[in-house]
Protein backbone atom coordinates (compact mmCIF):
# COMPACT_ATOMS: atom_id res chain seq x y z
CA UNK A 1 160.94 240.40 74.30
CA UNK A 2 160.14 240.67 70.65
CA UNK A 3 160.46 237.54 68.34
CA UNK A 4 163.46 238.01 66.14
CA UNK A 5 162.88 236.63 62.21
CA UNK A 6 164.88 237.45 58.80
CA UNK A 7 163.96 237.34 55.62
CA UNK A 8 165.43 234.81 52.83
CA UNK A 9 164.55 236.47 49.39
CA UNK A 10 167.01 233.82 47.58
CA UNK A 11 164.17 232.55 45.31
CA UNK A 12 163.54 235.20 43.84
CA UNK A 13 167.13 236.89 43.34
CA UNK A 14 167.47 239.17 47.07
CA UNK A 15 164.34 241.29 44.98
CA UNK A 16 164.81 244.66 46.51
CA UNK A 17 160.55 244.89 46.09
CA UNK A 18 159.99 241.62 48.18
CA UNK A 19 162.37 242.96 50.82
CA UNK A 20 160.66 246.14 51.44
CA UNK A 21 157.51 245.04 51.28
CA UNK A 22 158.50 242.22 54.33
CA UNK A 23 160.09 244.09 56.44
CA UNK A 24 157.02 247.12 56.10
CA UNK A 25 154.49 244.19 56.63
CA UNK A 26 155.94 243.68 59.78
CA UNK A 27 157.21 247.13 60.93
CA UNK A 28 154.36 247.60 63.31
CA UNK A 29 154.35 244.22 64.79
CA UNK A 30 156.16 243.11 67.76
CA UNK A 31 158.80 241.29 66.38
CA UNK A 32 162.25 242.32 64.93
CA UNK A 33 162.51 241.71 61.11
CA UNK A 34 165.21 241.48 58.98
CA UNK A 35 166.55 240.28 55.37
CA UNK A 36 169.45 237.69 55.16
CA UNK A 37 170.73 238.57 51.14
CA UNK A 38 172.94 236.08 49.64
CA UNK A 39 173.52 237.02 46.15
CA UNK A 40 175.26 240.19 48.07
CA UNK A 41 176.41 238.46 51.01
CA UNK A 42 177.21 240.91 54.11
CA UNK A 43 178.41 238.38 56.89
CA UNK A 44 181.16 235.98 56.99
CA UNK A 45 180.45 232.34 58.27
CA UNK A 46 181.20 233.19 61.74
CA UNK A 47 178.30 236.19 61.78
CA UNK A 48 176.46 234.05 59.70
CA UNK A 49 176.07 231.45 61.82
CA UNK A 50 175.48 233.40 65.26
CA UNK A 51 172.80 235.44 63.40
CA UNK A 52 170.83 232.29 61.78
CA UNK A 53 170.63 230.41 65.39
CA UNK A 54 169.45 233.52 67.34
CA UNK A 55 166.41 233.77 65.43
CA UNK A 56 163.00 233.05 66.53
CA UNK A 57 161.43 232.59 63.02
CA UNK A 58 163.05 231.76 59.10
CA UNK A 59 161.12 233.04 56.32
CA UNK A 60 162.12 232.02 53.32
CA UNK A 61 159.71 233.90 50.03
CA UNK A 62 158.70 232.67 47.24
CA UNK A 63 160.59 232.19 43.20
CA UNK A 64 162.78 228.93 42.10
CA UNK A 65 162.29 225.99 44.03
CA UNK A 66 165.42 224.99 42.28
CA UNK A 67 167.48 227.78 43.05
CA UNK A 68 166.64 228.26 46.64
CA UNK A 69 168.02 225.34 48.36
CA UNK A 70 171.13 225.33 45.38
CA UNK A 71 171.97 228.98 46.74
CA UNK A 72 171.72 227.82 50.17
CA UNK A 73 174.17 225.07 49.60
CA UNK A 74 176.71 227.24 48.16
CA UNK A 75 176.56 228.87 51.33
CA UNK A 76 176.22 226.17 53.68
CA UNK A 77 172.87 228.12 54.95
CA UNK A 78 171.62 224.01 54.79
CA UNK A 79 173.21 222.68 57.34
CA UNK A 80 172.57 225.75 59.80
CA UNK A 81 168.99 225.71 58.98
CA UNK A 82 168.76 222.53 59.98
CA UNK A 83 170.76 222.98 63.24
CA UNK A 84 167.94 225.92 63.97
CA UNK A 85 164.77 223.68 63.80
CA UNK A 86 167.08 221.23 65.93
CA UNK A 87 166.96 223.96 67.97
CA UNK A 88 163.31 225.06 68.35
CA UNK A 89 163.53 227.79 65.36
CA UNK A 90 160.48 228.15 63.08
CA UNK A 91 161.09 227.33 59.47
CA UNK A 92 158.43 228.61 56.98
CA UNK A 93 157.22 230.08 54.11
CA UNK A 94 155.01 230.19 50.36
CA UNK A 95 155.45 228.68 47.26
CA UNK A 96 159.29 227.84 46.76
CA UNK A 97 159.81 229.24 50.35
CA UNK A 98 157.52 226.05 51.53
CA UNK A 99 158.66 223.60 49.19
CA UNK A 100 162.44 224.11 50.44
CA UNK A 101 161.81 222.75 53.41
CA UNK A 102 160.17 218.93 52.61
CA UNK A 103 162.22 216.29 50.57
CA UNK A 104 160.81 216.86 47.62
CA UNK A 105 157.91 219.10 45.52
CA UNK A 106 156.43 219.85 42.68
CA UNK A 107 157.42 223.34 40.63
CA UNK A 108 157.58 225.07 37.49
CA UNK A 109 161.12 226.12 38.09
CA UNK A 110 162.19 224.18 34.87
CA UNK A 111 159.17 225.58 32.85
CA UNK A 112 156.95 223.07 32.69
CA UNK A 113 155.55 221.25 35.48
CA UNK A 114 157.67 218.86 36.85
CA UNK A 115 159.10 217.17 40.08
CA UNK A 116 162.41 218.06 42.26
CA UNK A 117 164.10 215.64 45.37
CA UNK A 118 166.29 219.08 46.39
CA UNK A 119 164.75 219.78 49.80
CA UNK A 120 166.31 219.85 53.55
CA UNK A 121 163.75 217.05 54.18
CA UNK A 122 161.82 219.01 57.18
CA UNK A 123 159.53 217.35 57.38
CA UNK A 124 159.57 214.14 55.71
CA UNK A 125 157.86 213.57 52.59
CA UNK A 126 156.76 216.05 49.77
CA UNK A 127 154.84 219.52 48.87
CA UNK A 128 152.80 220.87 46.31
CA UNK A 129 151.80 224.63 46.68
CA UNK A 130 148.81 226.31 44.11
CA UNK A 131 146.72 223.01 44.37
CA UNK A 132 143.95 225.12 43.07
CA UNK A 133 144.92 228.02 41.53
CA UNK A 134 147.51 226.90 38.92
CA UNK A 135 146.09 224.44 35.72
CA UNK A 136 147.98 221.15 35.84
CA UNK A 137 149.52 220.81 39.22
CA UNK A 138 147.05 218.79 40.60
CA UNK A 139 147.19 215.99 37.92
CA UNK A 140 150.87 216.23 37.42
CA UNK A 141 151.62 216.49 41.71
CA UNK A 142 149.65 213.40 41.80
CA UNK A 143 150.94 211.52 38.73
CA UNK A 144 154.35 212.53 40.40
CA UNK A 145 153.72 210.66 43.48
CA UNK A 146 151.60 207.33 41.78
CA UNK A 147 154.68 206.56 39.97
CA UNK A 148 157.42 207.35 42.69
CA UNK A 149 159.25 210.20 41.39
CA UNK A 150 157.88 211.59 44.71
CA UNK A 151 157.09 210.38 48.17
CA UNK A 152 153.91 211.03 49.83
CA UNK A 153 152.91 214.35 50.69
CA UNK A 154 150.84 216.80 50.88
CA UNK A 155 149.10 220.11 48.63
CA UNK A 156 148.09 223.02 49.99
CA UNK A 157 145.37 225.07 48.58
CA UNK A 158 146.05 229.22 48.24
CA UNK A 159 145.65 230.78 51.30
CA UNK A 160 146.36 227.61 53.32
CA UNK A 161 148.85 227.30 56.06
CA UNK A 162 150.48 224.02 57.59
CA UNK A 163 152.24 223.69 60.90
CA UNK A 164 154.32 221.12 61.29
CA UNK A 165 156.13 219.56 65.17
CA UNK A 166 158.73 217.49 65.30
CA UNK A 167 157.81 216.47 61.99
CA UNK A 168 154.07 216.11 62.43
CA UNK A 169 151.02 218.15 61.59
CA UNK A 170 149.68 219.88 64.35
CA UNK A 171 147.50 222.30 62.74
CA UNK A 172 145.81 223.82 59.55
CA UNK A 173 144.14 227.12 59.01
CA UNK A 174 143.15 228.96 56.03
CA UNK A 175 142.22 232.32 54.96
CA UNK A 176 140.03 231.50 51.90
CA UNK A 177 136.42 229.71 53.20
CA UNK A 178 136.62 225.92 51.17
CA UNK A 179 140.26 225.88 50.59
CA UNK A 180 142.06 222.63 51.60
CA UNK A 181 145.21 221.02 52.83
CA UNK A 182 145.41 217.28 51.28
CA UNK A 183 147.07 214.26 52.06
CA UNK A 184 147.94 212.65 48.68
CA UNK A 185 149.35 209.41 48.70
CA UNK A 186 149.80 206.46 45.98
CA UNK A 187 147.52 204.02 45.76
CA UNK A 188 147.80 200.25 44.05
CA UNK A 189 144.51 200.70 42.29
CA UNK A 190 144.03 204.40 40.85
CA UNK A 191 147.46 205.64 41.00
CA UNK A 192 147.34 208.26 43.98
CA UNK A 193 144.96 209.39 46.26
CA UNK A 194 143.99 212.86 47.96
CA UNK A 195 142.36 213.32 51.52
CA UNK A 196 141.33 216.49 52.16
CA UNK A 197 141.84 217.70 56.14
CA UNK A 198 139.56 220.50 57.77
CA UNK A 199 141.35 223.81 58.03
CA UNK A 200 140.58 226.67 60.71
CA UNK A 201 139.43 229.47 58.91
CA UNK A 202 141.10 232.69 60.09
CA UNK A 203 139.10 235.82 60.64
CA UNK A 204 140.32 239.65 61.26
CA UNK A 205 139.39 239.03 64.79
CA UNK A 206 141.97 236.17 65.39
């Protein structure tokens, strides 16, 4: 039987672009792919409900951090998210879609660089996404979490993936050679720290 999995586009406004291209991404894969709008909301909370806790997978894209879980809210998407992964459901996702789903993160949603505690808090702790790629987020996801404004978490490289059970990490891959997945943490005498954990890199033949 095919593995069932919508699309949440709420980040980024139910984009009619970032909806196409999911669902042709996955088109010829064996799985049944959807897209869950919001800002034009189709089901009532009854069909809402049955169709978010039959699903295999939750993929949730990327846009405001800030918005996302807000929207959500509004909707009470929340709470039956978190009833899913109570029930075995896959939560996941990039940038904003990835931050949603720890307490906290680090985003540009306000403009400048700059902390939010907005997230459904699976798993504990907090993200950073673009560790590498964007100028400032290391400093200021690090700064964020010396000081408190964040709890300890962790910052993914582009191209990195994280899974997380029951709340753990049980595996990291990546599709860029030398990208990371870090552990950053505060630290009494420098501020924060960073660990960086080995990653599986991913080939066309896996």
């Amino acid at each position: 039987m095919p593995a069932t999995g919508p699309l949440f586009d709420t980040a980024s406004g139910d984009a009619p672009g970032c909806s196409e291209q999911f669902l042709a991404a996955f088109h010829s894969r064996s799985c049944e792919p959807s897209v869950l709008p919001l800002f034009r909301r189709e089901l009532d909370d009854t069909a809402l409900r049955t169709f978010l806790l039959s699903q295999d997978v939750v993929y949730a894209g990327g846009g405001s951090t800030a918005n996302l879980p807000a929207v959500w809210r509004a909707h009470g998407v929340d709470r039956l998210l978190s009833e899913a992964y109570d029930r075995g459901t896959l939560l996941c996702g990039i940038s904003a879609g990835a931050n949603c789903w720890a307490e906290g993160s680090q985003t540009d949603s306000f403009g400048p660089l700059t902390f939010l505690l907005d997230g459904l808090g699976l798993p504990a702790g907090s993200v950073c996404p673009h560790y590498d790629s964007e100028p400032g987020r290391r400093t200021s996801y690090q700064a964020a979490v010396a000081t408190g404004a964040l709890p300890a978490g962790w910052a993914l490289d582009d191209g990195v993936g994280a899974l997380f059970t029951d709340g753990l990490l049980t595996q990291t891959v990546t599709r860029t050679p030398r990208a990371h997945l870090y552990r950053v943490g505060p630290d009494a005498e420098c501020g924060a720290t960073e660990r960086a954990l080995p990653c599986l890199l991913l080939t066309d033949a896996q």
